[in-house]
Protein backbone atom coordinates (compact mmCIF):
# COMPACT_ATOMS: atom_id res chain seq x y z
CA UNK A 1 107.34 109.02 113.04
CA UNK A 2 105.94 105.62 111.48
CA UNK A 3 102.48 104.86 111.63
CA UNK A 4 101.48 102.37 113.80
CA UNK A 5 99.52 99.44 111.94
CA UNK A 6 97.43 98.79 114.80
CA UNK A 7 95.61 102.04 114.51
CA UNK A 8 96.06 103.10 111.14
CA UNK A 9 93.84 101.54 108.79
CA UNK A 10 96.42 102.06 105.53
CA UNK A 11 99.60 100.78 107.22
CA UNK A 12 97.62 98.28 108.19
CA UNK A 13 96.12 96.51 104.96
CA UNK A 14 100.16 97.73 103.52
CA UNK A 15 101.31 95.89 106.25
CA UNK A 16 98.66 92.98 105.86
CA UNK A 17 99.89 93.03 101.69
CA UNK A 18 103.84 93.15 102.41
CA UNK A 19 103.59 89.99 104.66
CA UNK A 20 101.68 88.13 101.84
CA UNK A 21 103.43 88.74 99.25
CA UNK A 22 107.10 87.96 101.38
CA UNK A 23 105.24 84.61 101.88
CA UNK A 24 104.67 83.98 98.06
CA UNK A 25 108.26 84.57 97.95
CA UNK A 26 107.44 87.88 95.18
CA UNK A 27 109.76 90.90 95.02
CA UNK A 28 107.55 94.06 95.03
CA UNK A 29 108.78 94.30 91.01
CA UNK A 30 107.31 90.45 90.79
CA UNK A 31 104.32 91.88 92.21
CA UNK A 32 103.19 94.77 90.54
CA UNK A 33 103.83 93.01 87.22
CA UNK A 34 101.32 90.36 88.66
CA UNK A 35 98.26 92.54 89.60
CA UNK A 36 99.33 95.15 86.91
CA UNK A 37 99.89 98.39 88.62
CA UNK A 38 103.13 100.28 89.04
CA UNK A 39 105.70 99.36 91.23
CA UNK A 40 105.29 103.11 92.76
CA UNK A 41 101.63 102.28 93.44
CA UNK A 42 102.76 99.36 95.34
CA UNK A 43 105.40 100.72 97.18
CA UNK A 44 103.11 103.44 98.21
CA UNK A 45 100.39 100.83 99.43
CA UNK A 46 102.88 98.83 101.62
CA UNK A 47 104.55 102.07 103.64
CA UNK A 48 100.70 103.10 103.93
CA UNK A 49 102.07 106.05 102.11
CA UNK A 50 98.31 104.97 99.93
CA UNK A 51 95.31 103.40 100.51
CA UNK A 52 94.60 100.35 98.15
CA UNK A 53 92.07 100.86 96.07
CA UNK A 54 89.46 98.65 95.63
CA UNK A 55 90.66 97.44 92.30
CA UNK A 56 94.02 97.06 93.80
CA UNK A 57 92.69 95.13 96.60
CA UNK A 58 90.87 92.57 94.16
CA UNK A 59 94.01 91.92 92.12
CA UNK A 60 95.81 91.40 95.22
CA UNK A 61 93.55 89.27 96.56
CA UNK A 62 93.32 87.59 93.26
CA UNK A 63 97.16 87.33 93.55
CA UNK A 64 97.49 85.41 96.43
CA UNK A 65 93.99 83.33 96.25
CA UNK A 66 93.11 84.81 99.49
CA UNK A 67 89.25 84.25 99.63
CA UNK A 68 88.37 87.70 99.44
CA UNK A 69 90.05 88.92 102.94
CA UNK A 70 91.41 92.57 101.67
CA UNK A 71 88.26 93.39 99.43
CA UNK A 72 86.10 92.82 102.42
CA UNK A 73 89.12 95.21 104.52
CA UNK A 74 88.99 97.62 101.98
CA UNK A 75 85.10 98.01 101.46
CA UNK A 76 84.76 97.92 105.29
CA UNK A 77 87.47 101.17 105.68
CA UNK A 78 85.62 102.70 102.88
CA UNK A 79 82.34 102.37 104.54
CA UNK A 80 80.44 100.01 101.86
CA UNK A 81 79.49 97.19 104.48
CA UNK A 82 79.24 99.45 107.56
CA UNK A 83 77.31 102.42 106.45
CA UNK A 84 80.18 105.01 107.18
CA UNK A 85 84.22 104.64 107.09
CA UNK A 86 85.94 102.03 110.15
CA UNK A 87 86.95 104.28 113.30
CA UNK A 88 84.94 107.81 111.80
CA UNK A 89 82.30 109.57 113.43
């Protein structure tokens, strides 16, 4: 069964980074050589198979100049703005 993107937080930022980078027109090969990390890591990231790490999500964001939108998704899931993980508790 897939995992729905509206409830789970790492299909969601996968889903959130697949859409981007079909927009810049970037094969997931194109990509990974841009932010340097494997194209595994990547493919992981977008099937929500993995949850980007925050250095991933700063060279992604870096990648597609986009104002700081999936740090600030990332830190939020992870609890650094909110005091304890999105959804827990």
């Amino acid at each position: 069964m897939a995992n729905d993107p509206y409830t789970d937080h790492q299909t969601f930022l996968g889903t959130q980074i697949k859409r981007r980078r079909d927009r810049a027109g970037w094969t997931q090969t194109e990509f990974a050589e841009k932010i340097r990390f494997s194209l595994d890591t990547v493919k992981s990231v977008e099937t929500g198979r993995l949850f980007a790490s925050e250095p991933f999500a700063e060279a992604a964001d870096q990648a597609f100049v986009a104002d700081g939108d999936l740090i600030e998704l990332v830190n939020i899931w992870n609890g650094h703005q909110c005091g304890r993980g999105f959804g827990t508790g």
